[in-house]
Protein backbone atom coordinates (compact mmCIF):
# COMPACT_ATOMS: atom_id res chain seq x y z
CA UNK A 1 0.30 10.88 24.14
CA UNK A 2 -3.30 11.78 25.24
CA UNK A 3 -6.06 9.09 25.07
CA UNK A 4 -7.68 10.78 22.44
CA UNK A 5 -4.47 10.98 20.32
CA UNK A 6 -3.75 6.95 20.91
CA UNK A 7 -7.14 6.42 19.55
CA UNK A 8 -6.39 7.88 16.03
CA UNK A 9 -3.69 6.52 15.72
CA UNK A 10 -5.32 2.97 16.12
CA UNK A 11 -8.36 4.48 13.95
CA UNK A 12 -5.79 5.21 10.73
CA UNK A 13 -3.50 1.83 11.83
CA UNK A 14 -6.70 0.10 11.27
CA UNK A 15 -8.28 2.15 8.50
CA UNK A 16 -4.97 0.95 6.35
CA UNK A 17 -5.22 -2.57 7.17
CA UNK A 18 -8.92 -2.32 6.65
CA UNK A 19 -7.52 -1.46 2.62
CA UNK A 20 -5.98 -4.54 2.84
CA UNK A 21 -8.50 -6.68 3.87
CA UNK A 22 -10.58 -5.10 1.11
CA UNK A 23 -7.46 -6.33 -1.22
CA UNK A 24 -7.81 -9.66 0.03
CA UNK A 25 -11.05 -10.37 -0.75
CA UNK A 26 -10.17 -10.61 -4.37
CA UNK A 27 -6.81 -11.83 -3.48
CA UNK A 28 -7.73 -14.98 -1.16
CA UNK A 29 -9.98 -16.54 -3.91
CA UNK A 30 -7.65 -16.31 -6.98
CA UNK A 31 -4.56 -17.43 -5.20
CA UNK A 32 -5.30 -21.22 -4.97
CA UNK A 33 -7.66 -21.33 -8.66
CA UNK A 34 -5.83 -18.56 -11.02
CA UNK A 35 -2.66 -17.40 -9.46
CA UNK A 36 -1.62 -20.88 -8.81
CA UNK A 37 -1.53 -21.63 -12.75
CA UNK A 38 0.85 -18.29 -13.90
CA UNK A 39 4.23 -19.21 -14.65
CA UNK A 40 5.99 -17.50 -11.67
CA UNK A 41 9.53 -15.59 -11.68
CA UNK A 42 12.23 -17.41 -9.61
CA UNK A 43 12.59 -14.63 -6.98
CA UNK A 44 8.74 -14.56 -5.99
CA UNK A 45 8.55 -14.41 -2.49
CA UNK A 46 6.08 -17.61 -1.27
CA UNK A 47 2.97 -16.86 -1.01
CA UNK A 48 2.83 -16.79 3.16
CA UNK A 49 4.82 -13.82 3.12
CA UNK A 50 2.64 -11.53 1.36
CA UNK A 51 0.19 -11.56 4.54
CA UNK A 52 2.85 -10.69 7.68
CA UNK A 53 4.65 -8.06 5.13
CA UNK A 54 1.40 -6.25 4.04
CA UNK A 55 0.07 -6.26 7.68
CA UNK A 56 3.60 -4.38 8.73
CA UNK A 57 3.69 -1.99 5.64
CA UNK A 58 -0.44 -1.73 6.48
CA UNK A 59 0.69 -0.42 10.17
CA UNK A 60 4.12 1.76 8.56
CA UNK A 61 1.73 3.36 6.76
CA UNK A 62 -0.69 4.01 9.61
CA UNK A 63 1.80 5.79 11.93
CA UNK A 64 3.35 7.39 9.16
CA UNK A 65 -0.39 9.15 8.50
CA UNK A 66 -1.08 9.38 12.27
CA UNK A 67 1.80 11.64 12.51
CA UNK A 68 1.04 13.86 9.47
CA UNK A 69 -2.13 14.22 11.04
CA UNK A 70 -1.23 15.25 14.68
CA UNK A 71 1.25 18.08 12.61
CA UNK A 72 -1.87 20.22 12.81
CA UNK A 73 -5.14 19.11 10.89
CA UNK A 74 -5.85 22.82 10.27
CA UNK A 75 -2.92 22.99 8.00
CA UNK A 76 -3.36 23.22 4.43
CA UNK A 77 -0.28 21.30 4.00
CA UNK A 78 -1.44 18.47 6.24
CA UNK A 79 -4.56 18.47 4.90
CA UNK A 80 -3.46 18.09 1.20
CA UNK A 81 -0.71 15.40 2.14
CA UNK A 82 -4.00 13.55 4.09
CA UNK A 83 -6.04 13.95 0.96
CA UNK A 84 -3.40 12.46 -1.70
CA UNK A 85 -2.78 9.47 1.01
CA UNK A 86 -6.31 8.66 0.93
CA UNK A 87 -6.37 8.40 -3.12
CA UNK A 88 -3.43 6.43 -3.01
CA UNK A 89 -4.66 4.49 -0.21
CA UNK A 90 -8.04 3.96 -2.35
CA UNK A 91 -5.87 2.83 -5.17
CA UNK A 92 -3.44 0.30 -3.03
CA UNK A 93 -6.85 -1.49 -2.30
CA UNK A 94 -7.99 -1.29 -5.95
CA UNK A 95 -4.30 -3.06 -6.97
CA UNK A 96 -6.02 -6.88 -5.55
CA UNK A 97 -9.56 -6.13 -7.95
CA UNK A 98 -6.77 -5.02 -10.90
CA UNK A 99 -4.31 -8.01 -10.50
CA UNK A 100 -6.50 -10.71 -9.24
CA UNK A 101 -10.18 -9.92 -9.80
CA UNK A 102 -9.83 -9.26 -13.45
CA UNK A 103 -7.24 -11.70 -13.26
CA UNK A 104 -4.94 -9.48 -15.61
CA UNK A 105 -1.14 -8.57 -14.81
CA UNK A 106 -1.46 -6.07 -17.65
CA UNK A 107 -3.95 -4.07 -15.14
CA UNK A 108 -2.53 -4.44 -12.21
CA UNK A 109 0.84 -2.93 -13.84
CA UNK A 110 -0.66 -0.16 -14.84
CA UNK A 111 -1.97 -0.01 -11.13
CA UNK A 112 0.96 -0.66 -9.28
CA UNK A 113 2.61 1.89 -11.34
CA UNK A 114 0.29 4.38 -10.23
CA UNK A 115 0.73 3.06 -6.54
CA UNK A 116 4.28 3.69 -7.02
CA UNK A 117 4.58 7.20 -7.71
CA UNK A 118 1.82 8.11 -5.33
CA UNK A 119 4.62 6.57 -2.62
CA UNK A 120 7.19 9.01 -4.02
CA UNK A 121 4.69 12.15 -3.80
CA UNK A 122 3.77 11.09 -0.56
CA UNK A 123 7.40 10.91 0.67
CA UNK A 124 7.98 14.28 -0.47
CA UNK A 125 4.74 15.71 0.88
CA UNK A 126 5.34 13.83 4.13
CA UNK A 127 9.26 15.09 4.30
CA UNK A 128 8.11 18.66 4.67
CA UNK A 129 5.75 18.41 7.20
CA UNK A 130 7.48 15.40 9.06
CA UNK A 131 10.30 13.58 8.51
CA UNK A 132 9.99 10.39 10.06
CA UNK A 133 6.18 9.98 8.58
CA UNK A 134 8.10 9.77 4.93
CA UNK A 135 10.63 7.72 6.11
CA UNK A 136 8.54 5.08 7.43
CA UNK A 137 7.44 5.02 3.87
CA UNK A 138 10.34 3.92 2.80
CA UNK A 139 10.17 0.17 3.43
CA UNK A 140 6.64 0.27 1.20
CA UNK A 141 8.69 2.26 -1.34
CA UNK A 142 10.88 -0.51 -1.50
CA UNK A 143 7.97 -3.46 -1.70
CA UNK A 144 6.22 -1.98 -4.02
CA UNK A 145 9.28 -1.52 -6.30
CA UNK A 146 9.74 -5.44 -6.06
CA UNK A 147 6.36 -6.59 -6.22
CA UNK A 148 6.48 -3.95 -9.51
CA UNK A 149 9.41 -5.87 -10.82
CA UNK A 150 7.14 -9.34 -10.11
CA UNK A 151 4.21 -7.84 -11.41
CA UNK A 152 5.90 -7.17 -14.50
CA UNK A 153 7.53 -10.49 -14.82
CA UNK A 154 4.30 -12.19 -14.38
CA UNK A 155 2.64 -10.34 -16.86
CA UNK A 156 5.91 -11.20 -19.21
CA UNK A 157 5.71 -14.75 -18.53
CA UNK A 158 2.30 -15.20 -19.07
């Protein structure tokens, strides 16, 4: 890998976790004042877990563009797949201001939702150009679909 090549791929590792951190800024205040007072289902995970998890699927995610990317940026293919990433990247940041800055489950639903099948177009996108760059999606497929079935649950409950 040339030096030039390493340094993108630390430039998108760090432009996803950089959507995170966004996230967290409405996140980190609600948890202890808001959060804390919702009626929780049984199977949420603690709340330390959310940080190492989303800082793995934030670096997934960030390999799995990096190698769309080095497919050929001229591509039309490539570059479509890199557009729709960035709107659903946009949108996974959006998900914390939904959920915890309006403080509404309803919202964030309908957000995560959205999240959700952007994953599934991106897997498909991502399978044609490279294979492994949609299967590293997998494991935020598979999150999101729990923290959907939470999401939902907390909205039910409360």
């Amino acid at each position: 890998m040339r030096p030039k090549n390493i340094l993108v791929l630390v430039a998108f590792i760090l432009l996803c976790e950089a959507a995170g951190a966004i996230g967290s800024v409405f996140t980190m205040s609600a948890i202890p004042t808001w959060y804390a007072t919702l009626i929780r289902p049984s199977f949420a995970p603690p709340n330390w877990l959310f940080g190492p998890v989303w800082t793995t699927l934030y670096a997934l995610m960030g390999i799995s563009l990096y190698l769309i990317w080095s497919a050929g940026w001229k591509k039309r293919e490539v570059k479509i797949a890199v557009s729709v990433f960035l709107v659903h990247l946009a949108l996974n940041a959006a998900w914390s201001w939904m959920f915890f800055g309006l403080r509404s489950p309803i919202t964030g639903l309908v957000g995560i939702f959205a999240i959700w099948i952007f994953i599934i177009v991106l897997f498909f996108l991502f399978r044609r150009i490279k294979p492994l760059a949609a299967y590293l999606l997998i494991p935020y497929f598979l999150w999101v679909s729990f923290a959907s079935l939470v999401n939902f649950e907390l909205w039910r409950l409360n």
